[in-house]
Protein backbone atom coordinates (compact mmCIF):
# COMPACT_ATOMS: atom_id res chain seq x y z
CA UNK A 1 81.78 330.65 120.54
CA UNK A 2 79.74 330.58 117.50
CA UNK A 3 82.21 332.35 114.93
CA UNK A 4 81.03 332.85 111.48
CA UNK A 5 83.51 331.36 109.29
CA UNK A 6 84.67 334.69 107.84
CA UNK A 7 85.99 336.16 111.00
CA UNK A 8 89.68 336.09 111.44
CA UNK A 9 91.83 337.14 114.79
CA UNK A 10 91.86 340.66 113.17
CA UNK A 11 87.62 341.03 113.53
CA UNK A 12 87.84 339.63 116.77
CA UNK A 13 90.36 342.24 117.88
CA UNK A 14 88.18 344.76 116.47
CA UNK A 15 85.07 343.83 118.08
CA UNK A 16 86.58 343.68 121.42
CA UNK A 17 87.83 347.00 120.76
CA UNK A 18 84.74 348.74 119.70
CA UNK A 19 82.92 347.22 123.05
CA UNK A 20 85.66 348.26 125.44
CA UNK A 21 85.84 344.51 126.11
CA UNK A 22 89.86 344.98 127.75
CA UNK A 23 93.35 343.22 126.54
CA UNK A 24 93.63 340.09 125.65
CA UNK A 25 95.43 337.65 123.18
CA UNK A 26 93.92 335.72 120.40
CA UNK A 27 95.49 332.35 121.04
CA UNK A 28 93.78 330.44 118.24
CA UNK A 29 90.89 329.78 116.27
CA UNK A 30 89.49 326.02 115.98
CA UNK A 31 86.91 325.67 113.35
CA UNK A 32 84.93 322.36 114.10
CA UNK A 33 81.12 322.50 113.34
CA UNK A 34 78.74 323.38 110.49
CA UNK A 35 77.61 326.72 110.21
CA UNK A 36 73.45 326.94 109.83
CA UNK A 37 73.29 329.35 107.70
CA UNK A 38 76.01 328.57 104.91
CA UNK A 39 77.28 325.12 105.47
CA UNK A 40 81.02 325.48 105.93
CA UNK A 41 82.97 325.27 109.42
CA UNK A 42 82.11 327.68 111.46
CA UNK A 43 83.76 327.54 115.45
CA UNK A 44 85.23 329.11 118.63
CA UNK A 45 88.53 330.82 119.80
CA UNK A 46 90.38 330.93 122.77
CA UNK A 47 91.06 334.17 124.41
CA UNK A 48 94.29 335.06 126.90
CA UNK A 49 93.67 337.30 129.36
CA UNK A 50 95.90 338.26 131.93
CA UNK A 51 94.40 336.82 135.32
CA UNK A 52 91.64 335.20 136.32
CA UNK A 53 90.08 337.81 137.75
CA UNK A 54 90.39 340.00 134.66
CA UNK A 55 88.91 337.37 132.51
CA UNK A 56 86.16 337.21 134.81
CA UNK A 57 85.34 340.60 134.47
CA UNK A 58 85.63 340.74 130.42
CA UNK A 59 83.13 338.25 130.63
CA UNK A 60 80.76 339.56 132.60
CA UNK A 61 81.35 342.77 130.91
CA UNK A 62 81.07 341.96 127.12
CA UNK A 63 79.26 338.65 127.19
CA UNK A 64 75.55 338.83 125.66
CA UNK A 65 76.12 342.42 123.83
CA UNK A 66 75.54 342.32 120.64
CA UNK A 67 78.74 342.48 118.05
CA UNK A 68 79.64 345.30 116.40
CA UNK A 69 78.67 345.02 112.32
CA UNK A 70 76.84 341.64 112.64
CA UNK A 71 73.88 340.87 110.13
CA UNK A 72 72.07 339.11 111.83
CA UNK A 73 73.16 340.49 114.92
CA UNK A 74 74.92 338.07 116.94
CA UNK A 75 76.06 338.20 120.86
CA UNK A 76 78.97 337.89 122.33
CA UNK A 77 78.99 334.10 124.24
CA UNK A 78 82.07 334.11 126.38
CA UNK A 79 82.91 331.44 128.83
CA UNK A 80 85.74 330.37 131.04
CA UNK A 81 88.23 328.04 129.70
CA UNK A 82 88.28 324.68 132.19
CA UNK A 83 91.10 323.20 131.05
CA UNK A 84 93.64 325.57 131.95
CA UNK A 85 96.83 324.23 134.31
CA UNK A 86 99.33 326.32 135.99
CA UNK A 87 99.73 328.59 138.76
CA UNK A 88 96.75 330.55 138.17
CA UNK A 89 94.48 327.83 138.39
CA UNK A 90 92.64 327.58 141.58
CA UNK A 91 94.24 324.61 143.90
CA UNK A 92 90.75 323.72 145.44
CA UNK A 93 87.83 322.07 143.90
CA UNK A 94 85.57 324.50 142.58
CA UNK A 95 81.26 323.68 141.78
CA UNK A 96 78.83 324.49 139.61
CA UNK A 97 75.20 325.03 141.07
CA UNK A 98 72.28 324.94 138.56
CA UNK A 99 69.51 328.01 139.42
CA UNK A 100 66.53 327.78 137.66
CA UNK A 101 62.98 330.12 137.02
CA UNK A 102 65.43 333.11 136.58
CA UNK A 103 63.28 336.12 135.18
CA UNK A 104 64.01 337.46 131.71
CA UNK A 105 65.69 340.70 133.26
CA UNK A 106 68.04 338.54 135.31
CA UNK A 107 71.51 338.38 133.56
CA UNK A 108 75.56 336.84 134.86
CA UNK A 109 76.16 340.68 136.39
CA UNK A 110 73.13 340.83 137.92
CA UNK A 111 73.33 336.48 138.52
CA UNK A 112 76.65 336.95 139.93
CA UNK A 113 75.97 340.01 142.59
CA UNK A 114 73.32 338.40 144.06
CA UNK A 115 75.51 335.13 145.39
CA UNK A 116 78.63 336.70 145.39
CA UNK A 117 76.91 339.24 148.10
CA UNK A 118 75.82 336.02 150.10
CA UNK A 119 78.82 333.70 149.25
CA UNK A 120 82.62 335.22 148.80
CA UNK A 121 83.53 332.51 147.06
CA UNK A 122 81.58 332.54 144.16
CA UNK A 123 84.18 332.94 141.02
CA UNK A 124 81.24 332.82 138.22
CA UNK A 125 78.05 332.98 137.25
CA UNK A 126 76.50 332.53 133.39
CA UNK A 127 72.94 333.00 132.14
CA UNK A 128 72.06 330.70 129.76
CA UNK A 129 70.77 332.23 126.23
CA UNK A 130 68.80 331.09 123.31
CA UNK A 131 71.79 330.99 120.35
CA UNK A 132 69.38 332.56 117.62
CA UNK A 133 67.64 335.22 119.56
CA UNK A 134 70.01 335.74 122.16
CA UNK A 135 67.34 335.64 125.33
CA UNK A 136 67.48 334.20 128.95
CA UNK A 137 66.12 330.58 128.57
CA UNK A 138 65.39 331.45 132.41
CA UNK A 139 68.56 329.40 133.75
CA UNK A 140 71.94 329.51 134.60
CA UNK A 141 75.08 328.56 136.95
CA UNK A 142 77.43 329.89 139.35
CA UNK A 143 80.72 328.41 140.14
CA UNK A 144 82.07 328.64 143.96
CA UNK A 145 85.44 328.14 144.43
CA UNK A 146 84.33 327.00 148.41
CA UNK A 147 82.52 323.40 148.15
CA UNK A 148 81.30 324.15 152.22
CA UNK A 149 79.87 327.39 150.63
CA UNK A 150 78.54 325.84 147.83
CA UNK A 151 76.87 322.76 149.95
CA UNK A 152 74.69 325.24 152.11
């Protein structure tokens, strides 16, 4: 999220590359809001990656460094796509838990090991960041793929 109008599927590739962030496909680019700093459309793009699993740990991996040849530096803001249909998506309801007063040190790797080690169901978890300085705001959510799991 939050491209810079400028950046084409080719900078994308690169910047992937020169974080080690794994393969993937650039399936398109939608350019849809304003950008801040120079007025014209700015957006997001949507990323294949083989499974779920894989995506899950490009995400964790990449999202929240800092992009290579950025001024001002910008972070990497990855998400799961929710929309997706097809074998790979998962048959049973999945949840999204709010956890709040996270400390500033606390972010998804570290968000994700902690409930994944008390709940084998958890799929995700994402630290939510200030978009200019690219900080914990001190909240975040995990997804379970268990609704029992995520109910206790």
């Amino acid at each position: 999220g939050d491209l810079e109008p400028d950046w084409n599927n080719e900078f994308i590739r690169q910047a992937f590359e020169k974080v080690d962030g794994g393969p993937f496909i650039i399936v398109s680019i939608k350019r849809t809001k304003k950008s801040r700093k120079r007025g014209d459309l700015a957006g997001y793009c949507f990323l294949e990656i083989n499974t779920p699993d894989e995506a899950t740990t490009v995400i964790q991996k990449v999202n929240g460094v800092v992009i290579p040849e950025t001024q001002p530096c910008k972070n990497f803001r990855l998400n799961h796509a929710s929309t997706k249909l097809g074998p790979d998506r998962p048959s049973s309801p999945e949840a999204s838990l709010y956890v709040g007063r996270l400390s500033s040190d606390v972010d998804d790797q570290r968000l994700l090991r902690f409930f994944k080690g008390h709940y084998p169901s958890v799929r995700a978890a994402k630290v939510i960041r200030d978009q200019v300085s690219g900080r914990p705001k001190g909240f975040g959510f995990v997804r379970f793929g268990d609704l029992q799991e995520y109910q206790k």
